[in-house]
Protein backbone atom coordinates (compact mmCIF):
# COMPACT_ATOMS: atom_id res chain seq x y z
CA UNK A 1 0.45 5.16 -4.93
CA UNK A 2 4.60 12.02 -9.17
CA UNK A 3 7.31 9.86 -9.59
CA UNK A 4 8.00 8.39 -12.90
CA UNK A 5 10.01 9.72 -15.08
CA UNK A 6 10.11 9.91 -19.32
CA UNK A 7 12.45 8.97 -22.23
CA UNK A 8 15.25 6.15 -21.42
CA UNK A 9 14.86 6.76 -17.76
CA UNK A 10 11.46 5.26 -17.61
CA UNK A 11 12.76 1.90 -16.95
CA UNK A 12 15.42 2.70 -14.13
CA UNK A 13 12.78 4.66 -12.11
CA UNK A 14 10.33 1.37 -12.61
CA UNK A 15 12.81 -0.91 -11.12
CA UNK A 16 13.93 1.89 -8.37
CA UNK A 17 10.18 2.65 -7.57
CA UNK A 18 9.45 -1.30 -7.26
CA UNK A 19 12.18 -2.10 -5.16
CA UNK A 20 12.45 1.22 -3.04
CA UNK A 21 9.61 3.63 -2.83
CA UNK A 22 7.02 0.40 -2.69
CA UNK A 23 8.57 -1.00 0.33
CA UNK A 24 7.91 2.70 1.85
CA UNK A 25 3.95 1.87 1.11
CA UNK A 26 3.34 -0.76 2.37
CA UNK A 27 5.61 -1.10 5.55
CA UNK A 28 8.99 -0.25 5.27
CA UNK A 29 11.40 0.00 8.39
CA UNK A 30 14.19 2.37 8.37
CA UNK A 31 15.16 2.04 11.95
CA UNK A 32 14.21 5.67 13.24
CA UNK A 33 11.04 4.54 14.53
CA UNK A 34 10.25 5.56 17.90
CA UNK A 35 10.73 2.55 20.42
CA UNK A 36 7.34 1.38 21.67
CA UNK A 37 5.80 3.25 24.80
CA UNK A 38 6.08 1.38 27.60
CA UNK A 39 4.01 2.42 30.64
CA UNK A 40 6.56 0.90 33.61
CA UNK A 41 9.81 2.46 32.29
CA UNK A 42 9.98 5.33 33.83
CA UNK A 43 8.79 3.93 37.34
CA UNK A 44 11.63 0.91 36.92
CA UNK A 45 14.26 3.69 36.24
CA UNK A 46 13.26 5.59 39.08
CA UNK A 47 13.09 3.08 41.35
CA UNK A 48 16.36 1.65 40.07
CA UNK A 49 18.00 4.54 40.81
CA UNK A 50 16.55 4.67 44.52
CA UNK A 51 18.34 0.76 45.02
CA UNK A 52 21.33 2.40 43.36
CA UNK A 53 21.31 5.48 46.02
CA UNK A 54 20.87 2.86 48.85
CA UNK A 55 17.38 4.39 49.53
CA UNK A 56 14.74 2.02 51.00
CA UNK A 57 11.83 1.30 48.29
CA UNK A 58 9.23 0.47 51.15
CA UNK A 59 6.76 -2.08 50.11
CA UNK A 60 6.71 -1.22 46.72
CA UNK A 61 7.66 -4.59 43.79
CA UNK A 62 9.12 -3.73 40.96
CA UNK A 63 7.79 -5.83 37.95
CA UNK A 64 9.28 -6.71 35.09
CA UNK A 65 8.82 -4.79 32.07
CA UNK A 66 6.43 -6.63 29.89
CA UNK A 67 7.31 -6.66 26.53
CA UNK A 68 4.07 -7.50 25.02
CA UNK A 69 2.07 -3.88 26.78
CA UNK A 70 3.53 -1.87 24.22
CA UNK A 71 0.66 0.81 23.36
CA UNK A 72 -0.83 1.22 19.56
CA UNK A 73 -1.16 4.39 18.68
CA UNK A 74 -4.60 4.79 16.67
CA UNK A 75 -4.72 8.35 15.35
CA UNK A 76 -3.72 8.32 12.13
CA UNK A 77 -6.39 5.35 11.51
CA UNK A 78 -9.31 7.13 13.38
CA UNK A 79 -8.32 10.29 10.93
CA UNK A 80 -9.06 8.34 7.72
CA UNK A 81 -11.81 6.08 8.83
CA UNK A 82 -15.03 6.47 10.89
CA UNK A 83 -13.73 5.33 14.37
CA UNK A 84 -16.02 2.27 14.89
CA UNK A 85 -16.85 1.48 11.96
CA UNK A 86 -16.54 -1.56 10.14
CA UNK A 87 -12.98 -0.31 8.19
CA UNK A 88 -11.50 1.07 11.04
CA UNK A 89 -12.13 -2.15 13.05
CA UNK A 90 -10.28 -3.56 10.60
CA UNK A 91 -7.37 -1.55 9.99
CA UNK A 92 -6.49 -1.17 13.53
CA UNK A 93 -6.63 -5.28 13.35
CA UNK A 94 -3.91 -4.75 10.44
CA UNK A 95 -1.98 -2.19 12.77
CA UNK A 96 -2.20 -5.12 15.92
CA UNK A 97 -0.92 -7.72 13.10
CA UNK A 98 1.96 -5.31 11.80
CA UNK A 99 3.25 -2.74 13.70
CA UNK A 100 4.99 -1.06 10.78
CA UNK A 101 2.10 -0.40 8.79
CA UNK A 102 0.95 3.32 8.35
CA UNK A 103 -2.28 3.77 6.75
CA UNK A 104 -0.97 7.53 5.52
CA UNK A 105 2.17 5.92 3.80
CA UNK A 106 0.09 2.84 2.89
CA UNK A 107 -2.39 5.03 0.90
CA UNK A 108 0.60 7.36 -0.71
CA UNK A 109 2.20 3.97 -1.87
CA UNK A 110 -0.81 2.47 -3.69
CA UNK A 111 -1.20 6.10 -5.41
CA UNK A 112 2.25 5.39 -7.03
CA UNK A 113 1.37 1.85 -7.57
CA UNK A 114 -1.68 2.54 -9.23
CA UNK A 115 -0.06 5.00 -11.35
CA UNK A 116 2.31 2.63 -12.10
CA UNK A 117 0.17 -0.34 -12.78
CA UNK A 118 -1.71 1.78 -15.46
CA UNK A 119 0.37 3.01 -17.12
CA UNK A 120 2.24 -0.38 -17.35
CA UNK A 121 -0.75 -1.90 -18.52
CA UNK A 122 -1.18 0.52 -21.24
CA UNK A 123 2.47 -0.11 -22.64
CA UNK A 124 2.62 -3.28 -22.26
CA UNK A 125 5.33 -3.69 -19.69
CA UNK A 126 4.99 -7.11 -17.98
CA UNK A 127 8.20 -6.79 -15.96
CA UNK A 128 6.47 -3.69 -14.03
CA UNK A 129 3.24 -5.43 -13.47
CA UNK A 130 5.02 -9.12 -12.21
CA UNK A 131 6.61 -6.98 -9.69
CA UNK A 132 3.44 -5.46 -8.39
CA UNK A 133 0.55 -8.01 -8.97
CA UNK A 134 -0.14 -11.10 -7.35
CA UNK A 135 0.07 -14.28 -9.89
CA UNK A 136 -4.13 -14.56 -11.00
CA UNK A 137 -3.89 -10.58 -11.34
CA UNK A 138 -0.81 -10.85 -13.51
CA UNK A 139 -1.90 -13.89 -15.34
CA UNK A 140 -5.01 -11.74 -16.35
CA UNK A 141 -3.35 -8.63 -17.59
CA UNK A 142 -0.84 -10.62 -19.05
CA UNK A 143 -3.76 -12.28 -21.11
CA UNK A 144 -5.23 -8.86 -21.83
CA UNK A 145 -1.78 -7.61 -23.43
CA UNK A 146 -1.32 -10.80 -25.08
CA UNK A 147 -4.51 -10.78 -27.05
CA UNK A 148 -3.99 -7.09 -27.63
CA UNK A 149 -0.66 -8.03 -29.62
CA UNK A 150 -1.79 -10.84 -31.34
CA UNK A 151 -4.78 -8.05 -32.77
CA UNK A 152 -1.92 -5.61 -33.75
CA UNK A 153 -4.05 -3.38 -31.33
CA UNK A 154 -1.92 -0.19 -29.76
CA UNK A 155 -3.39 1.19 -26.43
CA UNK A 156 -2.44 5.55 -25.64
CA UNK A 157 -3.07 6.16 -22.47
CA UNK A 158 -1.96 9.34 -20.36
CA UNK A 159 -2.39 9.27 -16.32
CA UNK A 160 -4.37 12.72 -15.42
CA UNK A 161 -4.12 11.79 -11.70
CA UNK A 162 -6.07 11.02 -8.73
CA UNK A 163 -9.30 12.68 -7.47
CA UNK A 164 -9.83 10.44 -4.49
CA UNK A 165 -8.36 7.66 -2.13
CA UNK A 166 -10.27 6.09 0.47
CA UNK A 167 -10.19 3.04 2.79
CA UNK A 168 -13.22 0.55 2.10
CA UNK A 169 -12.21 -2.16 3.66
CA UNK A 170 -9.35 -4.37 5.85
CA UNK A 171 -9.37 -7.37 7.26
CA UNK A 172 -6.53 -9.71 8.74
CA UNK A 173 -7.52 -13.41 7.56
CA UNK A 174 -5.39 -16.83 7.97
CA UNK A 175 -2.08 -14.54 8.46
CA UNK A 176 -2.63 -12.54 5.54
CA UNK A 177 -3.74 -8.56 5.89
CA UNK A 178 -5.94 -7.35 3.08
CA UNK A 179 -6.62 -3.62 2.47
CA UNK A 180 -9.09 -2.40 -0.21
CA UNK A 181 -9.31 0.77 -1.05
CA UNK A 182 -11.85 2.95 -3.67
CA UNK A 183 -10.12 5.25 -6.15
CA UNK A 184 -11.37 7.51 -7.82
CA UNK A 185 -9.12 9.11 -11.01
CA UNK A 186 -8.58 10.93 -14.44
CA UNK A 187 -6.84 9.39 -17.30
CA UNK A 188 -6.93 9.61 -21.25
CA UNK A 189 -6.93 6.18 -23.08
CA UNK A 190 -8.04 4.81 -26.44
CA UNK A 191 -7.21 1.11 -28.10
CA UNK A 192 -6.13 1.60 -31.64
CA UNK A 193 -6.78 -1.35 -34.13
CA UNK A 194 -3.73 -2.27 -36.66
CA UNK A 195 -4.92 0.29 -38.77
CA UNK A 196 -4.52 3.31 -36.39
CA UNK A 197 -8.68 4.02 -35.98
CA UNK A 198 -9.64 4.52 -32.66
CA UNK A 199 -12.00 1.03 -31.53
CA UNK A 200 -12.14 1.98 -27.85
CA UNK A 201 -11.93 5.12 -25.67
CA UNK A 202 -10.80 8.56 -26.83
CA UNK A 203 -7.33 9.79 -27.05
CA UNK A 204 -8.73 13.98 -26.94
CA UNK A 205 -10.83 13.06 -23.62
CA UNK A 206 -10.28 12.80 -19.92
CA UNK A 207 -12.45 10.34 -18.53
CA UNK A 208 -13.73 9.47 -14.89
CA UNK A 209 -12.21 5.89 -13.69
CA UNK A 210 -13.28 4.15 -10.26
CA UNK A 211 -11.63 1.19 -9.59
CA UNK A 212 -11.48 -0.68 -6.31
CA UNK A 213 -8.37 -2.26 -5.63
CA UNK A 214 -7.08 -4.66 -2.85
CA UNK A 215 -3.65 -5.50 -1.85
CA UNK A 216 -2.41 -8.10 0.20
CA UNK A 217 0.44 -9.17 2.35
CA UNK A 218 1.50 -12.66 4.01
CA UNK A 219 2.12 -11.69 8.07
CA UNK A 220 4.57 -14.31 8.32
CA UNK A 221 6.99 -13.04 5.06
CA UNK A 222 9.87 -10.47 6.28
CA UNK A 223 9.15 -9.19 2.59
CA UNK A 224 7.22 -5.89 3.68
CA UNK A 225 6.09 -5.15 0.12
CA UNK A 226 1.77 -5.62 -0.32
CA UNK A 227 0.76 -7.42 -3.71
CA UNK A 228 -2.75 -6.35 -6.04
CA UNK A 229 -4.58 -9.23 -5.66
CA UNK A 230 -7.55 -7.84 -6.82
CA UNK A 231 -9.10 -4.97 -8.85
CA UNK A 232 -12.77 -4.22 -10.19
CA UNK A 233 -14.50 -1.26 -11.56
CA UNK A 234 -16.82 0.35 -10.14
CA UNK A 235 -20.17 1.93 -11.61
């Protein structure tokens, strides 16, 4: 999860970022990936080219090539998380349930969406957030904005950036992979009432925000893009 952009552009580079550079997060193909390793190619060529030669192959079978024995690389998940542990048991079962997703790009996308989700909040824009929150998440910051307008309150808010990313959890449940992760950023906000006085926050002071967030995404969907489907604060 920079990218956004200011003045009338704002909006295009929402809508570019939602359709495009999300779909990078959270599992985007682009058809360069390298095909899977397969541990009896190079024997079958070998030995292919031996029948070809008219060469006798001895005793020796060739098998078919099993499609299924395709090896997962690992590396970049033992990297970010304690190999063992309880989140990197369950990223790699994310990695065995999609083979596109990249826990590097994954955490790189939720920076931008986090970013985005923020500052989206802050101004109000519900056509940013549908597109990147699940429906109970939306309907709640919808209800937040809604009773902010109805006060004639006016939130500021500037993204600093982020301090920290980190894995806490992932789990693959009922066909659906969730990822939660603990972030750790800087931003400047304050909720002005009708009258312009500052009733929340302060608009001259960076403040210390940890959230932890989880996104989800249904297995079975061809859609490759991960919904919030949950956010807290953390003490």
């Amino acid at each position: 999860m920079q990218f956004l952009d200011f003045g009338t552009l704002f909006f295009i580079v929402a809508a570019v970022v939602v359709l495009l550079q999300l779909r990078s997060v959270l599992g985007k193909r682009t058809g360069n990936e390298k095909p899977p390793f397969n541990p009896y190619a190079e024997r079958n060529a070998r030995e292919a080219k031996k029948e070809a030669d008219g060469k006798p192959l001895g005793n020796v079978v060739s098998l078919p090539v099993r499609k299924g024995d395709a090896a997962i690389d690992y590396t970049t998940i033992d990297a970010l998380s304690v190999p063992g542990s309880i989140v990197n048991k369950g990223l790699r079962s994310v990695r065995q349930s999609d083979s596109a997703f990249d826990p590097a790009e994954f955490l790189n996308g939720a920076k931008m969406a986090y970013e985005m989700v923020v500052t989206a909040f802050a101004d109000g824009d519900r056509k940013t957030l549908k597109g990147l929150l699940a429906k109970d998440v939306y309907d709640g910051f919808e209800s937040a904005i809604s009773g902010r307008e109805q006060r004639g309150e006016k939130m500021q808010s500037s993204f600093v950036g982020i301090n920290k990313i980190d894995f806490a959890d992932a789990e693959v449940k009922n066909n659906e992979a969730h990822v939660t992760l603990r972030i750790v950023s800087q931003l400047i906000s304050a909720t002005l009432d009708k009258d312009g006085k500052t009733i929340d926050g302060d608009a001259d002071t960076v403040s210390e925000v940890k959230d932890v967030w989880t996104f989800a995404r249904d297995l079975r969907s061809k859609d490759p893009n991960w919904k919030l489907v949950a956010t807290e604060a953390e003490e």
